[in-house]
Protein backbone atom coordinates (compact mmCIF):
# COMPACT_ATOMS: atom_id res chain seq x y z
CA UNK A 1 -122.65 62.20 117.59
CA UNK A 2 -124.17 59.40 115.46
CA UNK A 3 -121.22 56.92 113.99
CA UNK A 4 -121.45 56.06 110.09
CA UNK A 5 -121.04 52.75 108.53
CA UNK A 6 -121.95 49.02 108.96
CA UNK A 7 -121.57 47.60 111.97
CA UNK A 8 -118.90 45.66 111.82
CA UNK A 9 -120.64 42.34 113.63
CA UNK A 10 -122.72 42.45 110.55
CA UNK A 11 -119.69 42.73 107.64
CA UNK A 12 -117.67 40.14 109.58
CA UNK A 13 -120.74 37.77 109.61
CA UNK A 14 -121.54 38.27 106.04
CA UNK A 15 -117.79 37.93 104.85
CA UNK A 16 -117.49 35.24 106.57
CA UNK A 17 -120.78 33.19 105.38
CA UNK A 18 -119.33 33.95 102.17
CA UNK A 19 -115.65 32.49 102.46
CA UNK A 20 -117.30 29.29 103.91
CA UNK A 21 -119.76 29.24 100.81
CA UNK A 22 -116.87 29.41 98.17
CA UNK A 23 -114.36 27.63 100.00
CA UNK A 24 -117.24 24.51 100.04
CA UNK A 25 -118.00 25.07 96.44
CA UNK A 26 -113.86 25.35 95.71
CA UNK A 27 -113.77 21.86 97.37
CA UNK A 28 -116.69 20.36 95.74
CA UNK A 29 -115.36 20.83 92.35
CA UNK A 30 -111.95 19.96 92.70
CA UNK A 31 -113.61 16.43 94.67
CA UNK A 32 -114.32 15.75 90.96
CA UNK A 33 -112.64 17.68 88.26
CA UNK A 34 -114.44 15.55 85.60
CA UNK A 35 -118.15 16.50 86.68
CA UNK A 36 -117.10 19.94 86.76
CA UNK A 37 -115.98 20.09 83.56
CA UNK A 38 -118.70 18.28 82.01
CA UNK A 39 -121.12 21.04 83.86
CA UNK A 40 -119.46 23.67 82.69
CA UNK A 41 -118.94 22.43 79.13
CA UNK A 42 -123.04 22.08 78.90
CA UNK A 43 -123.21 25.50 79.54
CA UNK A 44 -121.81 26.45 76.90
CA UNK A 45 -120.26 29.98 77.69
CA UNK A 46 -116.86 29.59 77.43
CA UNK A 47 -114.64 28.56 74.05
CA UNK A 48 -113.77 24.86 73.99
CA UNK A 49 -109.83 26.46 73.82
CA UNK A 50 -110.21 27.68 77.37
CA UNK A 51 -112.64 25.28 78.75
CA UNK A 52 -109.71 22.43 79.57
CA UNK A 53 -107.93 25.59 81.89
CA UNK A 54 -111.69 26.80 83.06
CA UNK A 55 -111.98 23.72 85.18
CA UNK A 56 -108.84 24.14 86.96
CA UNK A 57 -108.76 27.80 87.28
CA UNK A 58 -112.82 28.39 88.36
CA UNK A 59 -112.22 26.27 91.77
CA UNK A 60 -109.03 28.24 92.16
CA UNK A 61 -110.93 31.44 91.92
CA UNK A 62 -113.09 30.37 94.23
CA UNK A 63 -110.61 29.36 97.01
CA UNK A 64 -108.90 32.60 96.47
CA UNK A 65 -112.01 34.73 97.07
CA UNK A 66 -112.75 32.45 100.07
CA UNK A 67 -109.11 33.62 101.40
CA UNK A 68 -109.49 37.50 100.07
CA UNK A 69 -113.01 37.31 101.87
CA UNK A 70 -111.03 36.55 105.43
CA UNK A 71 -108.70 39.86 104.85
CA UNK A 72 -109.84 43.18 104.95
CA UNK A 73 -110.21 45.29 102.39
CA UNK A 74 -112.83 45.33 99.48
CA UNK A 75 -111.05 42.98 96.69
CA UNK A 76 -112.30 39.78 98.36
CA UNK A 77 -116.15 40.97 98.52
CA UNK A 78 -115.65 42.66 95.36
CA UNK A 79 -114.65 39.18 93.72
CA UNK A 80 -117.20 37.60 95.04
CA UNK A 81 -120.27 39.59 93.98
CA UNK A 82 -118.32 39.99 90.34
CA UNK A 83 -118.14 35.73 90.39
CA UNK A 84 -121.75 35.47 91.62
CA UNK A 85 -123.28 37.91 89.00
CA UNK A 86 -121.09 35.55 86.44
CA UNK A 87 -122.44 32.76 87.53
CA UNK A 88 -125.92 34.48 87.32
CA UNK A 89 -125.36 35.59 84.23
CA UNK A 90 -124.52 32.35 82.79
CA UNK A 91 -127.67 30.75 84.35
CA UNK A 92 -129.84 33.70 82.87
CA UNK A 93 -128.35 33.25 79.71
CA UNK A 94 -128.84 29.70 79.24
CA UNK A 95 -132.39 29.78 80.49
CA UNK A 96 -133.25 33.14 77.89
CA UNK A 97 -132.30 30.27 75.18
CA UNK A 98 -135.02 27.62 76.82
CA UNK A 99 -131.75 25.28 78.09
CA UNK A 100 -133.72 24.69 81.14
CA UNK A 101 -132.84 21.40 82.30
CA UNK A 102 -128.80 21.87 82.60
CA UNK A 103 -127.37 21.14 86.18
CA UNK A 104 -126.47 24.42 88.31
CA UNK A 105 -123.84 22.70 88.95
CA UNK A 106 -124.18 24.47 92.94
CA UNK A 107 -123.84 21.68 95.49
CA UNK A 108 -121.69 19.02 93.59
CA UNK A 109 -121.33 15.70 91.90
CA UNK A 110 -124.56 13.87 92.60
CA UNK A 111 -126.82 16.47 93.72
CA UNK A 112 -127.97 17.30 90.17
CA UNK A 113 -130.20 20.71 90.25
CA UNK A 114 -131.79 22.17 87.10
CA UNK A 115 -131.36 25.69 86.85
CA UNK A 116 -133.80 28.45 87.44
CA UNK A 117 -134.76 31.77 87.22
CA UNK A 118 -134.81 31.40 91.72
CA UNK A 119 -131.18 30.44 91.09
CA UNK A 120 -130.16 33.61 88.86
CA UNK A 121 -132.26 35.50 91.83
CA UNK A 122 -130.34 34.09 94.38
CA UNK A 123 -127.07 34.37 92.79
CA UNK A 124 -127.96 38.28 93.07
CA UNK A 125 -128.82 38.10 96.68
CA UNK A 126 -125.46 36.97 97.50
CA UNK A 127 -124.09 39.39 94.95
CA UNK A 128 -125.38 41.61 97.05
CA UNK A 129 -124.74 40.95 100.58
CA UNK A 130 -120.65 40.65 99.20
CA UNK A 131 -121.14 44.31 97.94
CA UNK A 132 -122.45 45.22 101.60
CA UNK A 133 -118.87 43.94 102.42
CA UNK A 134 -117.52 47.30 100.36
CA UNK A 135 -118.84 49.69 102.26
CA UNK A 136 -117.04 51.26 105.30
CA UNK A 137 -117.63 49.86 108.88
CA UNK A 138 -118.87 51.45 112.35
CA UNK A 139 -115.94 52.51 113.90
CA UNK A 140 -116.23 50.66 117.17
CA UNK A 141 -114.00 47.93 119.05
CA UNK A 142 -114.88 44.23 118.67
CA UNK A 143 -115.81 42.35 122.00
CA UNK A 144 -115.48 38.56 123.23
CA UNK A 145 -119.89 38.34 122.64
CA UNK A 146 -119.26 39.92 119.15
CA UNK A 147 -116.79 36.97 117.98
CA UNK A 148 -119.62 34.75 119.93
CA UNK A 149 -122.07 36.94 117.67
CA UNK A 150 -120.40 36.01 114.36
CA UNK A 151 -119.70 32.42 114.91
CA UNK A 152 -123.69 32.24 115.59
CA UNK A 153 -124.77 34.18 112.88
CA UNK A 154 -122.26 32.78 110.55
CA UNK A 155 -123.51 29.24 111.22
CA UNK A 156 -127.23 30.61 110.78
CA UNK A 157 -126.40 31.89 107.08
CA UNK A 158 -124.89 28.17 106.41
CA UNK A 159 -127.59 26.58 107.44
CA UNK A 160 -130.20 28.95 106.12
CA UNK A 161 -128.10 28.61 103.09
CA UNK A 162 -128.62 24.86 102.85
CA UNK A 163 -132.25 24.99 103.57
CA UNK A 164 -132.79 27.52 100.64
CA UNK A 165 -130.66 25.23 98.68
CA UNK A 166 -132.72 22.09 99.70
CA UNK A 167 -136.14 23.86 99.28
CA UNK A 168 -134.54 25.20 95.57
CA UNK A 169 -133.42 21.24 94.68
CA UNK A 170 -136.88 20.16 95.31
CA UNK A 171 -138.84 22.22 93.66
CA UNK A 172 -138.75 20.57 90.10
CA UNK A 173 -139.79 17.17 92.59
CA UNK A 174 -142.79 19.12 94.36
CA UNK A 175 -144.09 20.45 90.69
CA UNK A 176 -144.06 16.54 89.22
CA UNK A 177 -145.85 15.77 92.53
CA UNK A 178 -148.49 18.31 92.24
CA UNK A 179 -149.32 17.39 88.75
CA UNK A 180 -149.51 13.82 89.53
CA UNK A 181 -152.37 15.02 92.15
């Protein structure tokens, strides 16, 4: 008899790939409270009212779905595809009103990336793989070369993560090159 679900190799790599991503971007905000809040004033989706509270509360939000994304249960991956489609949202909406040059605000102080439509796709992807968190796993016992597994594979979606980043942070650079050509 077949089992049903996601094997759970796969759900514990992906939850975990996604704690590490919003526990980094939890730290990289609160490393400077006063870049954050000037990114997230530019984008100009939340009341001015709330905004002072935003820039406390959004790196909070993020630790705490980095934390709900290490315990079972859907919450955690529920969180995080419901913060990512946010995010996604807000990018989408700012570049539907031609505000194309604001930072993403994705990687930190200093690392200044415009936003994109690639970044409202990619905020989607990982929307996704949290919602692959939700559904039900293979019922079958974890072994020592599956924790081996997941360490691998969760350093593979970090890096693989970074390189997407890297290749998305260059891409205004490698457009200015080409037309210099």
């Amino acid at each position: 008899m077949a089992t049903s679900g996601v094997d759970p190799v796969v759900l514990a790599s992906l939850r975990a790939g996604l704690a590490l991503l919003f526990a980094a971007a939890a730290v990289h905000k609160l490393r400077d409270l006063a870049w954050f809040g000037a990114v997230l004033a530019e984008y100009r989706v939340l009341p001015a009212s709330v905004l002072h509270f935003s820039v406390f509360a959004v790196p909070v939000l993020e630790a705490g779905v980095a934390v709900a994304l290490a315990l079972p249960g859907p919450r955690g991956p529920a969180a995080a595809a419901l913060l990512m489609t946010s995010y996604g949202g807000a990018i989408a909406w700012n570049l539907s009103r031609g505000r194309r040059s604001l930072d993403c605000g994705c990687f930190g102080p200093g690392r200044g990336e415009p936003i994109s439509w690639a970044l409202v796709a990619r905020n989607a992807v990982l929307a996704a793989g949290a919602l692959v968190c939700v559904l039900p796993a293979s019922p079958r016992a974890l072994v020592w070369l599956d924790f081996a597994t997941i360490a691998g594979a969760t350093a593979c979606l970090a890096l693989v993560w970074l390189g997407a980043h890297r290749a998305l942070a260059l891409r205004p650079r490698m457009a200015e090159l080409r037309s210099d050509a």
